[in-house]
C-alpha atoms as a PDB file:
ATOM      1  CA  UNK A   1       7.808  95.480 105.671  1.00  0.00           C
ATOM      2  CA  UNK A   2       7.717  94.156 102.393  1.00  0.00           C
ATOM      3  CA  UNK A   3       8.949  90.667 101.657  1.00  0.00           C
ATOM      4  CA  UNK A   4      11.378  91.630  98.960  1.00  0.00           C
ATOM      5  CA  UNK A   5      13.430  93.718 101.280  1.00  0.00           C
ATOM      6  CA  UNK A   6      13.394  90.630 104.014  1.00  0.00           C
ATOM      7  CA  UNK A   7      15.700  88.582 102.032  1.00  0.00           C
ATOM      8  CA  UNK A   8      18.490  91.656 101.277  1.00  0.00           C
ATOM      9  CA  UNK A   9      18.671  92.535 105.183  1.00  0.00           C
ATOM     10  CA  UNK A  10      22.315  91.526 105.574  1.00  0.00           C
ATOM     11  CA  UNK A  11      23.608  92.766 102.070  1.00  0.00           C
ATOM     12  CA  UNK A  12      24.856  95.892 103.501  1.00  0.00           C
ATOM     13  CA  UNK A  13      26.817  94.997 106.256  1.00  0.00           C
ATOM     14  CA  UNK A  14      28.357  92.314 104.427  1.00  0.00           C
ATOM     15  CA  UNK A  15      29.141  95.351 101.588  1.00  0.00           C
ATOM     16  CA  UNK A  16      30.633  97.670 104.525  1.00  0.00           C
ATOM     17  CA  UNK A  17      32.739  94.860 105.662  1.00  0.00           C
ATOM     18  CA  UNK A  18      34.270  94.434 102.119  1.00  0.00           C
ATOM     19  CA  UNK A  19      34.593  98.035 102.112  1.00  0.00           C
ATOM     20  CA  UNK A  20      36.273  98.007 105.204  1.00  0.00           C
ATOM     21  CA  UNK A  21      38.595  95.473 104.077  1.00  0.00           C
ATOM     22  CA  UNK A  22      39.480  97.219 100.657  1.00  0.00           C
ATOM     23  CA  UNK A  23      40.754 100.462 103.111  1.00  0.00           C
ATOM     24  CA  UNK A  24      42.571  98.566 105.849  1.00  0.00           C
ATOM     25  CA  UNK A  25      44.340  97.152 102.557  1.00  0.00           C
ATOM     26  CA  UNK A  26      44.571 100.174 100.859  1.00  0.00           C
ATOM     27  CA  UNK A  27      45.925 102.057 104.189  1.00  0.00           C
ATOM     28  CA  UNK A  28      48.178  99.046 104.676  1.00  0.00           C
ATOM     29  CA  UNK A  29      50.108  99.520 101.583  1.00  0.00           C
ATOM     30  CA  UNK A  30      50.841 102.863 101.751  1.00  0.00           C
ATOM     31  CA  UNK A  31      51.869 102.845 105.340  1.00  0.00           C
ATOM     32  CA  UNK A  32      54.404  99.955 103.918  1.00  0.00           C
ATOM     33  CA  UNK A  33      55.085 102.411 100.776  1.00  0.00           C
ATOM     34  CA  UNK A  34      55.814 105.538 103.257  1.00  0.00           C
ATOM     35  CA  UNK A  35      58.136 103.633 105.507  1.00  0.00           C
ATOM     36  CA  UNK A  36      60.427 102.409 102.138  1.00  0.00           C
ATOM     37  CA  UNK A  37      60.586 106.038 100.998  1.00  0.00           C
ATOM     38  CA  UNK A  38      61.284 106.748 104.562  1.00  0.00           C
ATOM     39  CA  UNK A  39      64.027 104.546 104.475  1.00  0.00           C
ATOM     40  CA  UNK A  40      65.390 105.409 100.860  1.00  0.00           C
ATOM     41  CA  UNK A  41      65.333 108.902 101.686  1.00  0.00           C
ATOM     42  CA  UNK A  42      67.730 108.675 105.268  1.00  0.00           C
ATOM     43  CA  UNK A  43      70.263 106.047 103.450  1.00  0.00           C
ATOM     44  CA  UNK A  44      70.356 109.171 100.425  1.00  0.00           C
ATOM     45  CA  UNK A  45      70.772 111.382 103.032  1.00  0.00           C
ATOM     46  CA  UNK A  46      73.518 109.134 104.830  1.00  0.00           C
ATOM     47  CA  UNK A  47      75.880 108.502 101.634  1.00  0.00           C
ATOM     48  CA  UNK A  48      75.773 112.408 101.099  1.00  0.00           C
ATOM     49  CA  UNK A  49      76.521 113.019 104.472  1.00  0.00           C
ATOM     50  CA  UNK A  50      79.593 110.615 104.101  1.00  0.00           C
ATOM     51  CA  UNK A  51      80.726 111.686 101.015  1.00  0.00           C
ATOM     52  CA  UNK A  52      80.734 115.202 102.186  1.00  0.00           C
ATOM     53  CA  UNK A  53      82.716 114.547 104.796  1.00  0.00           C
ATOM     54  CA  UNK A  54      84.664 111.977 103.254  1.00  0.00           C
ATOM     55  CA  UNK A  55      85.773 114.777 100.657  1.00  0.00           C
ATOM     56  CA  UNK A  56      87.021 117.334 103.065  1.00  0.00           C
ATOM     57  CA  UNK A  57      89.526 114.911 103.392  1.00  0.00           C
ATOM     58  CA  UNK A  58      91.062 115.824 100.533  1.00  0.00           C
ATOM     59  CA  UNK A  59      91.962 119.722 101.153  1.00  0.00           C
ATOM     60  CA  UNK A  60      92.798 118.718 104.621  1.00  0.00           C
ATOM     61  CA  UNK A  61      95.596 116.532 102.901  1.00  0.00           C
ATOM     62  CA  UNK A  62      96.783 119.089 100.616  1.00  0.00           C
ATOM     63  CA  UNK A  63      97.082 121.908 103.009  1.00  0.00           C
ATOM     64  CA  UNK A  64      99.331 119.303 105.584  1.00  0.00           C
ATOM     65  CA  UNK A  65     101.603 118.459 102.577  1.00  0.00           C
ATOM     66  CA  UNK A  66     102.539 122.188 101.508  1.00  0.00           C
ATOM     67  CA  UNK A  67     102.517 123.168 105.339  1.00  0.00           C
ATOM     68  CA  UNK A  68     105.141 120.335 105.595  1.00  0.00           C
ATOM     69  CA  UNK A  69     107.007 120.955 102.581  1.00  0.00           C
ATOM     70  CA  UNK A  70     107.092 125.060 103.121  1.00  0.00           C
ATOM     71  CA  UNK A  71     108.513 124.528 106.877  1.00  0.00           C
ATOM     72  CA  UNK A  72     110.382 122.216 108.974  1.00  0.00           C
ATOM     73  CA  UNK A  73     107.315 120.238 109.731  1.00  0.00           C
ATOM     74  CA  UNK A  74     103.533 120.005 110.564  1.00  0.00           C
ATOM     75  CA  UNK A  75     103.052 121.234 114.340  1.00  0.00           C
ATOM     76  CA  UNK A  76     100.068 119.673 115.616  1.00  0.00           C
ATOM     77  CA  UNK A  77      98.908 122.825 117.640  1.00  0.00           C
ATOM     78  CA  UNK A  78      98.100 124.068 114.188  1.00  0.00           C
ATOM     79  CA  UNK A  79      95.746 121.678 113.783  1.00  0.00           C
ATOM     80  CA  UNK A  80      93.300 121.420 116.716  1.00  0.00           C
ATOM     81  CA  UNK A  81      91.358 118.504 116.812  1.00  0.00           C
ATOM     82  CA  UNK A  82      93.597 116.046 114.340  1.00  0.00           C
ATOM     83  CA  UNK A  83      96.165 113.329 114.610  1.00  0.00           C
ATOM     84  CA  UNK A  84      99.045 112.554 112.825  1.00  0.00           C
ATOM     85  CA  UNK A  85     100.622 109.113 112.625  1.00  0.00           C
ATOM     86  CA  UNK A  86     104.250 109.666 113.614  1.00  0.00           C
ATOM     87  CA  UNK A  87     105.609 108.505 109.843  1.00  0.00           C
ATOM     88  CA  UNK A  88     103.836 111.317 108.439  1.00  0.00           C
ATOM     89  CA  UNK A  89     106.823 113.724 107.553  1.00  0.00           C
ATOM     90  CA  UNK A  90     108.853 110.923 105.742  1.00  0.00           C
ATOM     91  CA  UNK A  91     106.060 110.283 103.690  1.00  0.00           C
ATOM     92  CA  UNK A  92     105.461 113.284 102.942  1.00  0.00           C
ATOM     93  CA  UNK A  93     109.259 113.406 102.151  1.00  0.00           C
ATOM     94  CA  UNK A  94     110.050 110.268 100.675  1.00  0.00           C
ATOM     95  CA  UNK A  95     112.131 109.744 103.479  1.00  0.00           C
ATOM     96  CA  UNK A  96     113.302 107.245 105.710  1.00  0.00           C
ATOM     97  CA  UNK A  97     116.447 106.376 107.360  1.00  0.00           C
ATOM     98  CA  UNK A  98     117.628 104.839 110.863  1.00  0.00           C
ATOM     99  CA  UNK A  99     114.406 103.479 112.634  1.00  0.00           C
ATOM    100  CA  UNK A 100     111.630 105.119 110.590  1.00  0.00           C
ATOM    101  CA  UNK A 101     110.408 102.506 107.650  1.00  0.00           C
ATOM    102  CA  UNK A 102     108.183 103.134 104.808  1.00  0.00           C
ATOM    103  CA  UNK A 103     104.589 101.925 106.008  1.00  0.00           C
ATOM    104  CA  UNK A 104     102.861 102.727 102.753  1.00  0.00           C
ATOM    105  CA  UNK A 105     102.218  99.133 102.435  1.00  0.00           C
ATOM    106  CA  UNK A 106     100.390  98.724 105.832  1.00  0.00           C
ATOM    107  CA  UNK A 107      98.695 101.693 106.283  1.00  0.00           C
ATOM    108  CA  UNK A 108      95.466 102.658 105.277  1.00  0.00           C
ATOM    109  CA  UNK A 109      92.761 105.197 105.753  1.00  0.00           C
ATOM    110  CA  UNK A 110      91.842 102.042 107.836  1.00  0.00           C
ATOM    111  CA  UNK A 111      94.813 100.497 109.305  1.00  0.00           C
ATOM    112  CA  UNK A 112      97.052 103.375 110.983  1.00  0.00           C
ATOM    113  CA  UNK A 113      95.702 106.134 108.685  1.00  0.00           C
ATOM    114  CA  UNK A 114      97.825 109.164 108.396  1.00  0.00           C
ATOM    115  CA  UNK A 115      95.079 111.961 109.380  1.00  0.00           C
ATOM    116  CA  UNK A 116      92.719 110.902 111.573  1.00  0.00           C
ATOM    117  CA  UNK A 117      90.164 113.825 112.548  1.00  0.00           C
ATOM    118  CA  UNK A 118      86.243 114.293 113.039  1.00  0.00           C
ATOM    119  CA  UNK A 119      84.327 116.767 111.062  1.00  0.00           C
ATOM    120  CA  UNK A 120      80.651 117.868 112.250  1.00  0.00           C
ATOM    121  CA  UNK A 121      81.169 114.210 114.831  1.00  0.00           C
ATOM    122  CA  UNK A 122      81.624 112.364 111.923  1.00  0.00           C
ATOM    123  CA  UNK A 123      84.791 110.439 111.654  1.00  0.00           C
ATOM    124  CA  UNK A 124      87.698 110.988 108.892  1.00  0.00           C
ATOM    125  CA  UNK A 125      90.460 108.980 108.068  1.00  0.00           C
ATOM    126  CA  UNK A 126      93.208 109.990 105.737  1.00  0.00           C
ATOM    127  CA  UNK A 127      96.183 108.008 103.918  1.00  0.00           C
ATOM    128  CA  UNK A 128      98.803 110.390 102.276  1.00  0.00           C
ATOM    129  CA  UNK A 129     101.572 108.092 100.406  1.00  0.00           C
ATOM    130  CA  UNK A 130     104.061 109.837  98.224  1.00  0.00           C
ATOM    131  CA  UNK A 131     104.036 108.906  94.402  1.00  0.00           C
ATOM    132  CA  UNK A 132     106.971 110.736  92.639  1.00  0.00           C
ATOM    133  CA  UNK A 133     109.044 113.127  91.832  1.00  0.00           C
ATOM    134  CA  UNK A 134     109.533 115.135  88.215  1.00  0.00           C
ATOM    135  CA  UNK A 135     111.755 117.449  86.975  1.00  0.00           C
ATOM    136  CA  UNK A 136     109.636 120.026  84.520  1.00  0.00           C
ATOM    137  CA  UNK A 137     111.539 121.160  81.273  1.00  0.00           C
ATOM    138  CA  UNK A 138     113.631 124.557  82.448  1.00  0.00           C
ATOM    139  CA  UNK A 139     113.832 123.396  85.631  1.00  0.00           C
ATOM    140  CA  UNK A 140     116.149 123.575  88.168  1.00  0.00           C
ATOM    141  CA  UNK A 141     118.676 120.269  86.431  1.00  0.00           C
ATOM    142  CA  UNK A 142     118.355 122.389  82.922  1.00  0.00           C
ATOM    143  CA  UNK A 143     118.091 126.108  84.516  1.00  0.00           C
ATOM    144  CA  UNK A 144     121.650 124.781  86.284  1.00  0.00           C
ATOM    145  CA  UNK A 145     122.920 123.532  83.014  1.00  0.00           C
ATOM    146  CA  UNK A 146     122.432 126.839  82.096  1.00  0.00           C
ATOM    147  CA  UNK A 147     119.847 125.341  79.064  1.00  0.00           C
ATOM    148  CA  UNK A 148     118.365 128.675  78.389  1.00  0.00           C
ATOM    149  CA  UNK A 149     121.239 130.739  79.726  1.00  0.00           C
ATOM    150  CA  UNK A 150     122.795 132.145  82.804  1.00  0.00           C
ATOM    151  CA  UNK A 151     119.929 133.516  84.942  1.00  0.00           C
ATOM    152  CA  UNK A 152     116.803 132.713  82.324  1.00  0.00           C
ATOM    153  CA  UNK A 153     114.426 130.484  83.431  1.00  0.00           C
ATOM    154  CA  UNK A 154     111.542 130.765  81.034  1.00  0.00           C
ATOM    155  CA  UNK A 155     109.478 128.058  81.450  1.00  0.00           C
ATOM    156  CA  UNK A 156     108.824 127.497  84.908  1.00  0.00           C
ATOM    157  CA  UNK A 157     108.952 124.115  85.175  1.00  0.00           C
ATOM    158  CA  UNK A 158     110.442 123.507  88.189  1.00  0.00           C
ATOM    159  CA  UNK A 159     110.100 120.180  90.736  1.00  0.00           C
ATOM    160  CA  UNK A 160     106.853 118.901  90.877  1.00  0.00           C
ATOM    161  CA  UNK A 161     105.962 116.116  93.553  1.00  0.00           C
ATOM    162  CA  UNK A 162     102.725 113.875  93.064  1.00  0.00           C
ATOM    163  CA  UNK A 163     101.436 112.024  96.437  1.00  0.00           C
ATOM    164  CA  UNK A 164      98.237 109.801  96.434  1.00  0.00           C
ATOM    165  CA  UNK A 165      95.623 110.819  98.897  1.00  0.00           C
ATOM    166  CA  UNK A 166      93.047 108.436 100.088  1.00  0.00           C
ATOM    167  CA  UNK A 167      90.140 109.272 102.271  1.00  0.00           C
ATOM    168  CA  UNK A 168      87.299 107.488 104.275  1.00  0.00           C
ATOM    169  CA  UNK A 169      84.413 109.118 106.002  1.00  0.00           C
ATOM    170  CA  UNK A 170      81.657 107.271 108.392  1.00  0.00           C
ATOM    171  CA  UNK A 171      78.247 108.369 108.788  1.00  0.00           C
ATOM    172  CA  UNK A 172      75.333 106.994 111.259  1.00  0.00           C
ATOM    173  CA  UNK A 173      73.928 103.736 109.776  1.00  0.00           C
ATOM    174  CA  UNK A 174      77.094 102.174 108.866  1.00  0.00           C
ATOM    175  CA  UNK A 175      77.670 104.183 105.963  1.00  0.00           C
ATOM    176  CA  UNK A 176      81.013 104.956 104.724  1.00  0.00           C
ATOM    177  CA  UNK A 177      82.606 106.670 101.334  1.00  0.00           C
ATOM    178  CA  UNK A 178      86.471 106.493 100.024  1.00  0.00           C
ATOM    179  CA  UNK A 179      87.634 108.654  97.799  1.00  0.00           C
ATOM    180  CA  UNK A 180      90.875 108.901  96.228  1.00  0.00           C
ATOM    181  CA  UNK A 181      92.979 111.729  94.248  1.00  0.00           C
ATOM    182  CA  UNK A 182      96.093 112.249  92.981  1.00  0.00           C
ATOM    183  CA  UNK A 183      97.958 115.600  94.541  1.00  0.00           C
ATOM    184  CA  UNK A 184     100.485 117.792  92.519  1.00  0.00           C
ATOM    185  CA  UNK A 185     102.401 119.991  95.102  1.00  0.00           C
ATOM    186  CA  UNK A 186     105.230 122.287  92.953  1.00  0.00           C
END
């Protein structure tokens, strides 16, 4: 062999090595890279889950208020699957006499929540508090006045009662959602 290639023997596995290096870094990062966007994507995918089913809530609430406001109460058989805390009616009603007290102030879709059902095996808690009560123009204190006249009720304003609705859904990962509204039932 020649004497100039004598001296540059090692240069190419020391070369390789570097390149070697550069790749277990390169490969390093995005194995790092592809496990954050792993995790970013399944906490995304967590929140919607809860919200979801932290919004079904809602309609759940609503249909329990006009089913207890259009009959003599809410019969649980109707509802598979879902409890009701035993103040439910009066606060659906606004009422409470005897034993029964007002527990808007200590319950909570956390603390002795209303609702309390599972949808797809995630957990749902709901809080239904009545708000008030209002009397539309023509209703039924003007319509009895007789207002617009004996029998003419024009404007269809009628009662109207507004109840808060509050609910919390769970998800895998710890993940929860609340979301609140503001229900007119008339």
């Amino acid at each position: 062999m020649d004497k100039r290639w004598r001296k540059e023997e090692g240069a190419i596995m020391v070369i390789a090595v570097f390149i070697t290096l550069a790749l277990v870094v390169v490969g390093s990062l995005a194995t790092m890279l592809t496990s954050v966007e792993l995790d970013i994507a399944r906490n995304d995918r967590f929140g919607k889950e809860s919200f979801f089913v932290t919004d079904a809530g809602i309609p759940l609430a609503g249909k329990v208020i006009r089913d207890a406001a259009l009959n003599e109460g809410v019969e649980p058989s109707d509802y598979p699957g879902i409890t009701f805390d035993a103040n439910l009616l009066n606060e659906i009603r606004n009422y409470y006499a005897g034993t029964a007290s007002n527990d808007k102030d200590t319950d909570t879709p956390n603390d002795y929540p209303d609702i309390n059902t599972s949808i797809v095996g995630r957990d749902v808690n709901v809080d239904i508090d009545w708000r008030l009560k209002k009397v539309g123009p023509g209703g039924s204190l003007l319509f009895a006045m007789g207002y617009e006249g004996v029998g003419a009720d024009r404007s269809h304003g009628g009662v109207k009662w507004y109840y808060n609705i509050y609910s919390i859904g769970q998800a895998p990962g710890n993940v929860s959602s609340r979301i609140g509204a503001v229900y007119l039932y008339q």
